[in-house]
Structure formats: structure tokens, C-alpha cells
C-alpha atoms as a PDB file:
ATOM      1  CA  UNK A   1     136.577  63.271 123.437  1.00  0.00           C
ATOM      2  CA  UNK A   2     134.681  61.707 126.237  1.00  0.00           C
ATOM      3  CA  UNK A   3     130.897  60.200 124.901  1.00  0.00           C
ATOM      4  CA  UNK A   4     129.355  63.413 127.826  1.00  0.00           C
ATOM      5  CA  UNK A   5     131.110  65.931 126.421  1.00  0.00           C
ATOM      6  CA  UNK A   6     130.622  67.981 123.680  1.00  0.00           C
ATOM      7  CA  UNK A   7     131.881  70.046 120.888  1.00  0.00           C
ATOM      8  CA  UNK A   8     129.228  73.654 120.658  1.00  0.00           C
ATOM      9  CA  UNK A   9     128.921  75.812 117.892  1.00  0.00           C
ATOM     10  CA  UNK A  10     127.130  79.324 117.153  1.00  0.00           C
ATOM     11  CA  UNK A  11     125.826  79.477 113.416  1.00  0.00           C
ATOM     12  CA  UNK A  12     124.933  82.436 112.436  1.00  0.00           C
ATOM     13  CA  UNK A  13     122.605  82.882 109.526  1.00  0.00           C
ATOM     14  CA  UNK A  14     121.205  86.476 109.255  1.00  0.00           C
ATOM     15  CA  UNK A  15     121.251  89.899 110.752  1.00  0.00           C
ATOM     16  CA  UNK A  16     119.470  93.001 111.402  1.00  0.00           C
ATOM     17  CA  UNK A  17     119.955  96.600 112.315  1.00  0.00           C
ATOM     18  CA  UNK A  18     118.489  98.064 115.659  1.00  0.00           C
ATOM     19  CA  UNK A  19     118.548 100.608 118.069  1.00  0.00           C
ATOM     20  CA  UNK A  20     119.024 100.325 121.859  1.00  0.00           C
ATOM     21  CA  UNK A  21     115.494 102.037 122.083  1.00  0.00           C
ATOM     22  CA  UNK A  22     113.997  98.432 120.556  1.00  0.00           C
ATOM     23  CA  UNK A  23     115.970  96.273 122.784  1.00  0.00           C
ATOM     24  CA  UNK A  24     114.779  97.262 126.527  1.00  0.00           C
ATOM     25  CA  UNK A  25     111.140  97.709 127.948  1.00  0.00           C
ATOM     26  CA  UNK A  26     111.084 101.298 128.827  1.00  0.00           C
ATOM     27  CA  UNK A  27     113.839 102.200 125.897  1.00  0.00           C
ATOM     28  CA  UNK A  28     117.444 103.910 126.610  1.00  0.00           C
ATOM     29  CA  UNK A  29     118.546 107.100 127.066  1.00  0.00           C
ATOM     30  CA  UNK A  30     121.649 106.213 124.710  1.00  0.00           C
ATOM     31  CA  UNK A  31     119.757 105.846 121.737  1.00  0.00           C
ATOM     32  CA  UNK A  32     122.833 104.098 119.578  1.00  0.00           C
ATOM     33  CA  UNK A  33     122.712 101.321 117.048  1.00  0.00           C
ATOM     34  CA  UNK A  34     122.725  97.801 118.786  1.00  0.00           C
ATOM     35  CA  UNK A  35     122.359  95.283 116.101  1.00  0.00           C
ATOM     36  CA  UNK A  36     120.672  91.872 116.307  1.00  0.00           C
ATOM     37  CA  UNK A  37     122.525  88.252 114.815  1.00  0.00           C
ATOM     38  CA  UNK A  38     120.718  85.338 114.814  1.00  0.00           C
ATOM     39  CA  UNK A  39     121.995  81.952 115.245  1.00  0.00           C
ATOM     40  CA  UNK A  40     120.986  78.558 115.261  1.00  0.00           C
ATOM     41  CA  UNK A  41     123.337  76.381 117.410  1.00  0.00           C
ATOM     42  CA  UNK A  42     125.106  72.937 116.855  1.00  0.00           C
ATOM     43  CA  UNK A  43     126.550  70.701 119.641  1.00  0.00           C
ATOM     44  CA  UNK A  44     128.336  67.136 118.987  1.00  0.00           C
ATOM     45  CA  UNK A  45     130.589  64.651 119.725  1.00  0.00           C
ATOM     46  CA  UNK A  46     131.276  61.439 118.446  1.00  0.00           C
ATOM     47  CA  UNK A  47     128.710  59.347 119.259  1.00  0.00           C
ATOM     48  CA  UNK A  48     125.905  61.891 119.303  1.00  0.00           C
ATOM     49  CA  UNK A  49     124.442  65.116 117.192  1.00  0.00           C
ATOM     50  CA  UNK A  50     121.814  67.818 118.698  1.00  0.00           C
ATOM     51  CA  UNK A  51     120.538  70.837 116.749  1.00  0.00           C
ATOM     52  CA  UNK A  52     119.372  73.814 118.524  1.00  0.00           C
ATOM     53  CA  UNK A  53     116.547  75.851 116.642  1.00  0.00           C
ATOM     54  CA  UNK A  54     116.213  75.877 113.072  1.00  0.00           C
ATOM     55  CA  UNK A  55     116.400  79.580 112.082  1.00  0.00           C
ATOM     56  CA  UNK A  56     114.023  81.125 109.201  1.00  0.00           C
ATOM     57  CA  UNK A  57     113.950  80.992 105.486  1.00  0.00           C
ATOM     58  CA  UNK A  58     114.946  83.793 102.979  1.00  0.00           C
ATOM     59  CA  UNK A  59     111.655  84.076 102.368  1.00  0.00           C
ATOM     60  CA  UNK A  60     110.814  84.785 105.528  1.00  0.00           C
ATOM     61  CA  UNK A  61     113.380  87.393 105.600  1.00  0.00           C
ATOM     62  CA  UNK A  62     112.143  89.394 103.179  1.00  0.00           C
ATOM     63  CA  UNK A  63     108.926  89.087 104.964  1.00  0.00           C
ATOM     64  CA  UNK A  64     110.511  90.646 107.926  1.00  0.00           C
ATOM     65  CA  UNK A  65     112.978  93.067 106.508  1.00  0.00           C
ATOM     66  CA  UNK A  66     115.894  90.556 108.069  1.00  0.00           C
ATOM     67  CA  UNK A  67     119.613  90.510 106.217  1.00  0.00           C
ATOM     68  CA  UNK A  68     119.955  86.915 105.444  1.00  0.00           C
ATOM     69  CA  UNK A  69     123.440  85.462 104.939  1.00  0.00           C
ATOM     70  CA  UNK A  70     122.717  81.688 104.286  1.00  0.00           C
ATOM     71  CA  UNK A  71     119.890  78.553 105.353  1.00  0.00           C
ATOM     72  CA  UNK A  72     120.573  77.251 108.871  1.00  0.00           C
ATOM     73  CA  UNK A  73     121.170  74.099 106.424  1.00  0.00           C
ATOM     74  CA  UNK A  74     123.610  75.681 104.649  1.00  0.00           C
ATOM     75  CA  UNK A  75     125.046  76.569 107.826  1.00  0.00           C
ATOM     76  CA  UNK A  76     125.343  73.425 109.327  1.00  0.00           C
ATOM     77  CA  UNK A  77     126.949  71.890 106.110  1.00  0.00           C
ATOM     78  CA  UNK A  78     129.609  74.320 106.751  1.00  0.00           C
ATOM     79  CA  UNK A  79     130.347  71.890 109.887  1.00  0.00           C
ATOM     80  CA  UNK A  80     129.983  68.806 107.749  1.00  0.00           C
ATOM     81  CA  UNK A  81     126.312  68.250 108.751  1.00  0.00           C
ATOM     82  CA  UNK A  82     123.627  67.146 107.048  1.00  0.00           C
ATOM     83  CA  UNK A  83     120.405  68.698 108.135  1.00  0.00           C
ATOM     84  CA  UNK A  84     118.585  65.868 106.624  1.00  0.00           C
ATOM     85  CA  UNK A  85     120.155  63.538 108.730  1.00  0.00           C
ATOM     86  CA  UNK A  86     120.031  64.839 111.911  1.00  0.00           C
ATOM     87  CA  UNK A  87     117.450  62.663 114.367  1.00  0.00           C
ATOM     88  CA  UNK A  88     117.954  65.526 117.703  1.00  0.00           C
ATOM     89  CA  UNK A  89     116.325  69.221 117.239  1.00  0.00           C
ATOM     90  CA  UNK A  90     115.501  71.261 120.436  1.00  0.00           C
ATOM     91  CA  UNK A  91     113.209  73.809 119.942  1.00  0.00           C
ATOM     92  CA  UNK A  92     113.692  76.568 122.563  1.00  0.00           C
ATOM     93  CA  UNK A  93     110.841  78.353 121.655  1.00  0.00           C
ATOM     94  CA  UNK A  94     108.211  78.625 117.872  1.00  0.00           C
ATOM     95  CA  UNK A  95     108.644  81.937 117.512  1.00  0.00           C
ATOM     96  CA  UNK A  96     109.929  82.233 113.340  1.00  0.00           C
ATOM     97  CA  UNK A  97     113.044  82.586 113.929  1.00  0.00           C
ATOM     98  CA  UNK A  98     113.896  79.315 115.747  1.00  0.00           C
ATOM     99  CA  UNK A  99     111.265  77.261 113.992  1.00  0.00           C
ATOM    100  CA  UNK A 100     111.165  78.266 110.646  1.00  0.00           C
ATOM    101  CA  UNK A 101     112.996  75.830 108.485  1.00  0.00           C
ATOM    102  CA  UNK A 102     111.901  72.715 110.410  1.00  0.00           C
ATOM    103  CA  UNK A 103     110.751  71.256 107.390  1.00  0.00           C
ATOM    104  CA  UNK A 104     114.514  71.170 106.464  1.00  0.00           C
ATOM    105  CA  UNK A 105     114.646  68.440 108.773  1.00  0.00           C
ATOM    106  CA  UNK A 106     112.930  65.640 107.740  1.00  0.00           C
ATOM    107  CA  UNK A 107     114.635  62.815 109.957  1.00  0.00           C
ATOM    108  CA  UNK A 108     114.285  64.837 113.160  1.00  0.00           C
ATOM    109  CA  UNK A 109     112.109  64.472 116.138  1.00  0.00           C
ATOM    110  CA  UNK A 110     111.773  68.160 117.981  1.00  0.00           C
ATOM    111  CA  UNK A 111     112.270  68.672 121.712  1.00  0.00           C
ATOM    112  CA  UNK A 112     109.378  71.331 122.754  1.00  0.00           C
ATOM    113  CA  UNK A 113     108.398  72.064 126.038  1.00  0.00           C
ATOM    114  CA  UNK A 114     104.677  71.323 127.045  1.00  0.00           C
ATOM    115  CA  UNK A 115     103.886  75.030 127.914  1.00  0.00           C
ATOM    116  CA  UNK A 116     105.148  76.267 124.664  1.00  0.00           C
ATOM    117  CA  UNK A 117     102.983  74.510 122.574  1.00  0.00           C
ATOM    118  CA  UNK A 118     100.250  75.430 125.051  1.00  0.00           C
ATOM    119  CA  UNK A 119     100.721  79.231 124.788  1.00  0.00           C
ATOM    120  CA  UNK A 120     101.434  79.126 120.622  1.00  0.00           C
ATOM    121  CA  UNK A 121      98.095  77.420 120.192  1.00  0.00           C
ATOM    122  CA  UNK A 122      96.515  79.181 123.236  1.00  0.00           C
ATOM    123  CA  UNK A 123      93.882  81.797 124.225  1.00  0.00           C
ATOM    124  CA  UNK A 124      96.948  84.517 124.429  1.00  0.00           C
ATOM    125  CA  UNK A 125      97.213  84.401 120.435  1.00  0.00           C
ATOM    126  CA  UNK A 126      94.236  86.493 119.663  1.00  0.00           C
ATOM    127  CA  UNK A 127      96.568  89.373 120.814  1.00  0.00           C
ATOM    128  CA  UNK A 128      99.287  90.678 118.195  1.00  0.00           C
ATOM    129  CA  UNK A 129     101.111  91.549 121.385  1.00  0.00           C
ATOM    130  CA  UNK A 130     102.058  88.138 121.614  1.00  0.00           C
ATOM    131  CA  UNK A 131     101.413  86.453 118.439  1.00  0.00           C
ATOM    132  CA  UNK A 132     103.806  88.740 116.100  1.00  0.00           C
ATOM    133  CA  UNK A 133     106.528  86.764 116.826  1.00  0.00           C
ATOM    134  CA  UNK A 134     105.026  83.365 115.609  1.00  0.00           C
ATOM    135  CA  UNK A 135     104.059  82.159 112.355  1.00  0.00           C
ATOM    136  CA  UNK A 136     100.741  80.338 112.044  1.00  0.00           C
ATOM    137  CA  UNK A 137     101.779  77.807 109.333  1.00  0.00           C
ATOM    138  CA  UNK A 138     105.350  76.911 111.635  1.00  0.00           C
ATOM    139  CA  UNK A 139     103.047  76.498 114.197  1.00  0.00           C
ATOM    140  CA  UNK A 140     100.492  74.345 112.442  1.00  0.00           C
ATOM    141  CA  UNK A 141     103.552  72.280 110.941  1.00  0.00           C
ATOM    142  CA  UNK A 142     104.691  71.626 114.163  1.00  0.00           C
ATOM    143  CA  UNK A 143     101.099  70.097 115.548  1.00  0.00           C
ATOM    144  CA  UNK A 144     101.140  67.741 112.383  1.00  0.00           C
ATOM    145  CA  UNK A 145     104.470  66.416 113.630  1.00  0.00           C
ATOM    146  CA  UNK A 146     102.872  65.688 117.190  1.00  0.00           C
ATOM    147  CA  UNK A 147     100.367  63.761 114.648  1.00  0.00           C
ATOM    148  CA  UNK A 148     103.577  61.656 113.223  1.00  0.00           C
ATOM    149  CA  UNK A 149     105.161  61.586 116.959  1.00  0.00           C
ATOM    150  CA  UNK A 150     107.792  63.743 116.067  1.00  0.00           C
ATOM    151  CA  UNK A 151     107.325  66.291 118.834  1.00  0.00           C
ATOM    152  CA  UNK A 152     108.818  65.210 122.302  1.00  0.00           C
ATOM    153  CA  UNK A 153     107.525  67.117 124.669  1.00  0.00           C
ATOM    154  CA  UNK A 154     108.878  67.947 128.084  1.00  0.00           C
ATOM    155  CA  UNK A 155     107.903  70.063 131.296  1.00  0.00           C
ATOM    156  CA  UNK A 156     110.709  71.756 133.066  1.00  0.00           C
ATOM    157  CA  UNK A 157     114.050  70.063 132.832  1.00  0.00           C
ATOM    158  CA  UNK A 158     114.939  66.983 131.368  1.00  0.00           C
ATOM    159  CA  UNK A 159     117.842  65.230 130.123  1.00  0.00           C
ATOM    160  CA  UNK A 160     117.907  64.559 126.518  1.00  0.00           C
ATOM    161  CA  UNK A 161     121.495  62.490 126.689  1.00  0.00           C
ATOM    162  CA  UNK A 162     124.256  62.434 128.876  1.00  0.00           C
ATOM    163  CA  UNK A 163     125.721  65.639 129.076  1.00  0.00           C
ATOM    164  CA  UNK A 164     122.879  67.583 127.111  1.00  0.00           C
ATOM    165  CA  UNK A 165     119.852  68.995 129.384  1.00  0.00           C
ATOM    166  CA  UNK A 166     116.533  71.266 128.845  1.00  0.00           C
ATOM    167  CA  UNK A 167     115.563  73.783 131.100  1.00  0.00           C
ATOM    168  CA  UNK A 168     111.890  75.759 130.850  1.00  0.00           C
ATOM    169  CA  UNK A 169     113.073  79.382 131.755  1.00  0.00           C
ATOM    170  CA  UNK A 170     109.739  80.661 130.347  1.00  0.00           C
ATOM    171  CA  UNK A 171     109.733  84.923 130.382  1.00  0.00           C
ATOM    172  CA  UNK A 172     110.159  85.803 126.918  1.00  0.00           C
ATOM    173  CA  UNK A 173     107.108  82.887 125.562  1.00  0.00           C
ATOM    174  CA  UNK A 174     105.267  81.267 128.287  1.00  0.00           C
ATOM    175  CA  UNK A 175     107.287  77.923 127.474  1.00  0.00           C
ATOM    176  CA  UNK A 176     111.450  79.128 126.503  1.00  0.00           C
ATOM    177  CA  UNK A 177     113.943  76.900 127.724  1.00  0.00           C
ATOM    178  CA  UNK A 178     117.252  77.245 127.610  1.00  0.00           C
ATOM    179  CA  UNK A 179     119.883  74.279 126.882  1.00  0.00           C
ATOM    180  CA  UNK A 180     123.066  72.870 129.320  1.00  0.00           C
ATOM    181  CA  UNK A 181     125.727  71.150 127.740  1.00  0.00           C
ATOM    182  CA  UNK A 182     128.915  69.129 129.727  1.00  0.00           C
ATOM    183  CA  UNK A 183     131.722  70.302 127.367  1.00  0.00           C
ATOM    184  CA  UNK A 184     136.120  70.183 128.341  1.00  0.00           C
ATOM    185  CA  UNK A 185     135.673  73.865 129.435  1.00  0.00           C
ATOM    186  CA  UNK A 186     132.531  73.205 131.947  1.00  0.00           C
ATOM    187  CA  UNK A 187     128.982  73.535 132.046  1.00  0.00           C
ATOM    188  CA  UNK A 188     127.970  75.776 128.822  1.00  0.00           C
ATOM    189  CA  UNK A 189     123.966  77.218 128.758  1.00  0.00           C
ATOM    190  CA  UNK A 190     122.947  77.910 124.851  1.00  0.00           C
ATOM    191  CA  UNK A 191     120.702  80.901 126.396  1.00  0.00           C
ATOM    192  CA  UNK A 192     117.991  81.608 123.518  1.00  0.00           C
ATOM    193  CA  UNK A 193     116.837  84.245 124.266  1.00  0.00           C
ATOM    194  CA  UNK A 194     115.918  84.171 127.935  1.00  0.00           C
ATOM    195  CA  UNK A 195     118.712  86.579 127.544  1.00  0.00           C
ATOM    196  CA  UNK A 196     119.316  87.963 123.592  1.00  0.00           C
ATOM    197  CA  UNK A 197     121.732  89.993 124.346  1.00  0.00           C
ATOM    198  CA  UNK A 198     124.983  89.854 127.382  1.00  0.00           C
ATOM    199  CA  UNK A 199     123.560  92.761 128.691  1.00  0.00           C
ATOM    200  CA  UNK A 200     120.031  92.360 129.108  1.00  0.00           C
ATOM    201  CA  UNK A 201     121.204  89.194 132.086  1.00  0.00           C
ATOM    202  CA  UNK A 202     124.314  91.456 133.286  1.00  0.00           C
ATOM    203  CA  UNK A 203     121.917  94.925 133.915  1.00  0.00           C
ATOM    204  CA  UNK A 204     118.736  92.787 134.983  1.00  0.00           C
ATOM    205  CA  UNK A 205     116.403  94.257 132.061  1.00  0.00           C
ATOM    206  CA  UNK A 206     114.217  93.279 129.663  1.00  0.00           C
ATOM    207  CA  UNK A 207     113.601  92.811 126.255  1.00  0.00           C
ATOM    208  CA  UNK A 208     110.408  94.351 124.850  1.00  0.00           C
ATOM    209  CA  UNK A 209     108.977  90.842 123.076  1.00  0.00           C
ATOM    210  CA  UNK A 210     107.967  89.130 126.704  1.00  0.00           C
ATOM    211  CA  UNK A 211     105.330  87.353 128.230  1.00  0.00           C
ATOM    212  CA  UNK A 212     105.882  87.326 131.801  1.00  0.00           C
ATOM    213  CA  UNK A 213     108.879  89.806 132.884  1.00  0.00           C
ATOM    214  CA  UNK A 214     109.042  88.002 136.190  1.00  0.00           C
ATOM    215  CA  UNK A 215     110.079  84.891 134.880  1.00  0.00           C
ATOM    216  CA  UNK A 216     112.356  86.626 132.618  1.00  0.00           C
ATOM    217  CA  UNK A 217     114.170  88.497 135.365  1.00  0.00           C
ATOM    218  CA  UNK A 218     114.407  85.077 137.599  1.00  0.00           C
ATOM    219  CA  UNK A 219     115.667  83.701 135.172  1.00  0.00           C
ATOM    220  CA  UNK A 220     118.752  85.104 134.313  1.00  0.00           C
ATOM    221  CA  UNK A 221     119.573  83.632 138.151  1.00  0.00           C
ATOM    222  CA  UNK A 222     118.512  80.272 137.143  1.00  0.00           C
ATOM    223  CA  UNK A 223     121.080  80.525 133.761  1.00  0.00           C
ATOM    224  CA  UNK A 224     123.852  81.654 136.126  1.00  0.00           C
ATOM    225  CA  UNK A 225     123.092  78.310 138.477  1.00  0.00           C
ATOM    226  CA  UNK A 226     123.018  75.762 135.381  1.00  0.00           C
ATOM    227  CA  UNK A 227     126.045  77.403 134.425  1.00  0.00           C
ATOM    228  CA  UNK A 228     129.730  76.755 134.904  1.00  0.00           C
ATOM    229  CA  UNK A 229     130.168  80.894 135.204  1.00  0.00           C
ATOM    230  CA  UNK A 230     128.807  83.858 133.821  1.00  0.00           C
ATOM    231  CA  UNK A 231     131.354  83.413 131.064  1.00  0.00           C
ATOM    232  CA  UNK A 232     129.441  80.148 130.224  1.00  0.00           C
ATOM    233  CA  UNK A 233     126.354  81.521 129.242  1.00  0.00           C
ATOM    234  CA  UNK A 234     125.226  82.531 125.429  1.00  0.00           C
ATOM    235  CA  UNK A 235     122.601  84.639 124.648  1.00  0.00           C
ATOM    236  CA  UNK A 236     120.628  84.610 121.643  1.00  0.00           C
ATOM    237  CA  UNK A 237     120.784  87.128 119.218  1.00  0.00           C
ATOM    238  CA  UNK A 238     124.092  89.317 120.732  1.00  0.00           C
ATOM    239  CA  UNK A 239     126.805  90.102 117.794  1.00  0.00           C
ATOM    240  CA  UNK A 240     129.550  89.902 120.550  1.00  0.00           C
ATOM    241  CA  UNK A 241     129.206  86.238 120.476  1.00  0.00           C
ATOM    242  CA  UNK A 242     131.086  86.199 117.274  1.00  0.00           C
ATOM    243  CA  UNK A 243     133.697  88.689 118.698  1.00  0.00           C
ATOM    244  CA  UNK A 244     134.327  87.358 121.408  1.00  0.00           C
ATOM    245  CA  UNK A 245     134.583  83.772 120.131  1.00  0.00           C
ATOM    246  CA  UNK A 246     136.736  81.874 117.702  1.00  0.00           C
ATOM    247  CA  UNK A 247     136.067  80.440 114.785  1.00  0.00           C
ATOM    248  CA  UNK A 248     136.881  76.883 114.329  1.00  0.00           C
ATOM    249  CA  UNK A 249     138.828  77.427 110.864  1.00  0.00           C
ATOM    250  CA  UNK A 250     139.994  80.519 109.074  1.00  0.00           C
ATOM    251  CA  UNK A 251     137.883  79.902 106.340  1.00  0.00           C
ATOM    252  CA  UNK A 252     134.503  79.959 108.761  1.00  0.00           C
ATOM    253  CA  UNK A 253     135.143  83.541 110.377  1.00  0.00           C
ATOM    254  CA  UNK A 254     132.172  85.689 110.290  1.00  0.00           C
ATOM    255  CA  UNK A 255     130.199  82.429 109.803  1.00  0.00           C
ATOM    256  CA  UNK A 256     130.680  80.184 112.992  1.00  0.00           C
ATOM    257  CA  UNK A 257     132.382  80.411 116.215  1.00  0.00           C
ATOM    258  CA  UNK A 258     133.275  77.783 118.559  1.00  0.00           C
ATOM    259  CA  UNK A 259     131.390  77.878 122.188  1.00  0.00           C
ATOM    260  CA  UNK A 260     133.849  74.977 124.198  1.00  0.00           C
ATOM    261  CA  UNK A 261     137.008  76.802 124.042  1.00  0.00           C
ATOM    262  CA  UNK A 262     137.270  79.964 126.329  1.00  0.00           C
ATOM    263  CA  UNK A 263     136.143  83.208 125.095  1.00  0.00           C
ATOM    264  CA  UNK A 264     139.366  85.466 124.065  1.00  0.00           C
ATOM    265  CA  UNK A 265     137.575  88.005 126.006  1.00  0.00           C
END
């Protein structure tokens, strides 16, 4: 495989059961279950290893009344990767479930944007509008890593290595980006959630959690421009990503899906 392109993978490490009603600012008059995965992500080649997000605990779980299936760590070893080993983590955004087991990663330096950091240590905390979905002590963690200069920051896009690109999106937190990836298949966007679920970017709506729905709804544009095709993009939390995806060996179905290869659907 070329050194640009990449190998992507969807890990997913817990679930949760939801209605439509708690997926959409203003609700849905088709009130049916629409369940919520999460994932953290892996992309690699030979030469180079990125992590995308770093999930939450089982602790935190429990917290949160989350079904946990396994660590992000545990996870990633399922690929043959050592979280304690890997040097590359983006951050898309420090709400708990994409931050919460950085401490797992103890060789990494983070990729944050500016305006993230900003907002989670900001004036817009004092309100549990905002604020529920963040975790004071992930947030505090991450500040002592900008202390060890562990934290590389980054306003708007930037290229992290050949092939592997950030993108501020904003919308959901004042600072979400979103990540591009050069892979055999084209241009693949790791979405976060700028878009959790297909549907939200496909109907132009909304999900509830968000800062600024502006940026949100201009920025399901800006993931279709970054992106090879529609068909390239992955939201965050959407269970279809594992249906519609393959896994990379029998044994890993349920667990991990493969996000260079062509969807079967």
C-alpha cells in the first residue's frame, strides 16, 4: 500500500437504546426505536498509525446508563494495536465519549482544535445545556497534557501527514472537526458527529446536543466537499455503519468493520 494511503476502521465499543424523538431538534412524528453505537476509529498503513477519539470507560458507562461491549483499548488490540504505543490521537471533540480513556494512551500526543478547548473551558460551561456532555476531570486531564506538550492544537484544517487531514466543522461543540483520509477507494471523512447518524446529513436536521445549528447544517455541505461522495462519509454514532460495512475477518463481526473497501450497500 502506497505510504498516503490508508487502511480505516470503525471500532465499536458500546451501545445504547433511543428513540427517534431524542435524535432530532423538534422530535419525530415516527416515534420508533433508533439506537445509538459508538465507535472510536483506527486508520493505518505501513509507515504510519492515527487514532481517532478514545471512547469512555465502563465506569463511565454505568454512569451514563451506556451498554458497554469492551475498552476502546481492547478494541484496538483486536487490530493488533497497542494503545500504549500509539504516538497520533485526534480528538474530534471532549465530550466523554471521545475523550474518556485518554489516559489509556500514555505515548500519545492529542490533535484538538483551538476552539474546542476554548469552549470546554469557556464561559458557555456554566450552562448544563452545554456542559452535560463533557466531563470535568477529561477535561482537566487534557489541560495537564497542554502542560507536558501533549496537546497539538490546530485552527481550521490542517494536515497531520500525508493523506490524513483535520477539518473544524464546529455545530455540535463550538470546536468539532471532522477527519479526511486518502485511502484505494477515495477520499473517506470519519464524520464524528457533525453528522451521528446518515440521516441527520441526508434530511438536513439536527441533533438535539448542539451549539450552533448553523454551523451544523453548513456543515454537512462542507463533509460532502472533503469527500470523495456521499458514500464516503461516516457518521458517528449510526448502527448502519456496521451493516452496511464489512468486517475485516469473520471472527471481528459485530466488533469492527472496515471503512476503505466499498460499502455492500
Amino acid at each position: 500500500m502506497s505510504q498516503d494511503l490508508y487502511e480505516v476502521y470503525a471500532i465499536k465499543y458500546a451501545t445504547r437504546g433511543a428513540m427517534r424523538s431524542a435524535n432530532f431538534i423538534g422530535g419525530d412524528p415516527h416515534d420508533a426505536p433508533m439506537p445509538m453505537d459508538y465507535f472510536v476509529w483506527l486508520i493505518r498503513n505501513e509507515q504510519r498509525t492515527f487514532v481517532v477519539d478514545t471512547g469512555f470507560s465502563e465506569a463511565m458507562a454505568r454512569q451514563r446508563k451506556r451498554t458497554f461491549l469492551r475498552t476502546p483499548s481492547a478494541g484496538l488490540a483486536l487490530l493488533g494495536v497497542d494503545a500504549a504505543t500509539v504516538k497520533e490521537v485526534v480528538i474530534t471533540h471532549m465530550h466523554y465519549d471521545h475523550v474518556g480513556t485518554f489516559l489509556d494512551f500514555p505515548a500519545a500526543r492529542f490533535h484538538l482544535q483551538d476552539a474546542e478547548m476554548s469552549f470546554a473551558t469557556g464561559r458557555y460551561m456554566r450552562h448544563s445545556r452545554f456542559n452535560h456532555g463533557y466531563e470535568v476531570d477529561d477535561v482537566v486531564g487534557m489541560v495537564r497534557l497542554v502542560f507536558k506538550d501533549r496537546v497539538c492544537f490546530h485552527a481550521g484544517s490542517a494536515e497531520l501527514a500525508p493523506g490524513i487531514s483535520v477539518h473544524r466543522i464546529g455545530g455540535h461543540t463550538a470546536g468539532l472537526q471532522c477527519v479526511q483520509v486518502a485511502t484505494a477507494r477515495g477520499r473517506v471523512v470519519l464524520a464524528s458527529d457533525t453528522s451521528h447518524y446518515y440521516e441527520h446529513m441526508e434530511a438536513g436536521r439536527v441533533f438535539p446536543t448542539t451549539f450552533h445549528v448553523g454551523e451544523t447544517v453548513e456543515g454537512y455541505d462542507r463533509l460532502r466537499a472533503l469527500a470523495e461522495s456521499p458514500r464516503h462519509i461516516i457518521p458517528g454514532h449510526d448502527p448502519l455503519v456496521m451493516e452496511r460495512y464489512p468486517a475485516p475477518a469473520k471472527a471481528l463481526e459485530g466488533a469492527v468493520v472496515r471503512l476503505d473497501v466499498p460499502p455492500a450497500s
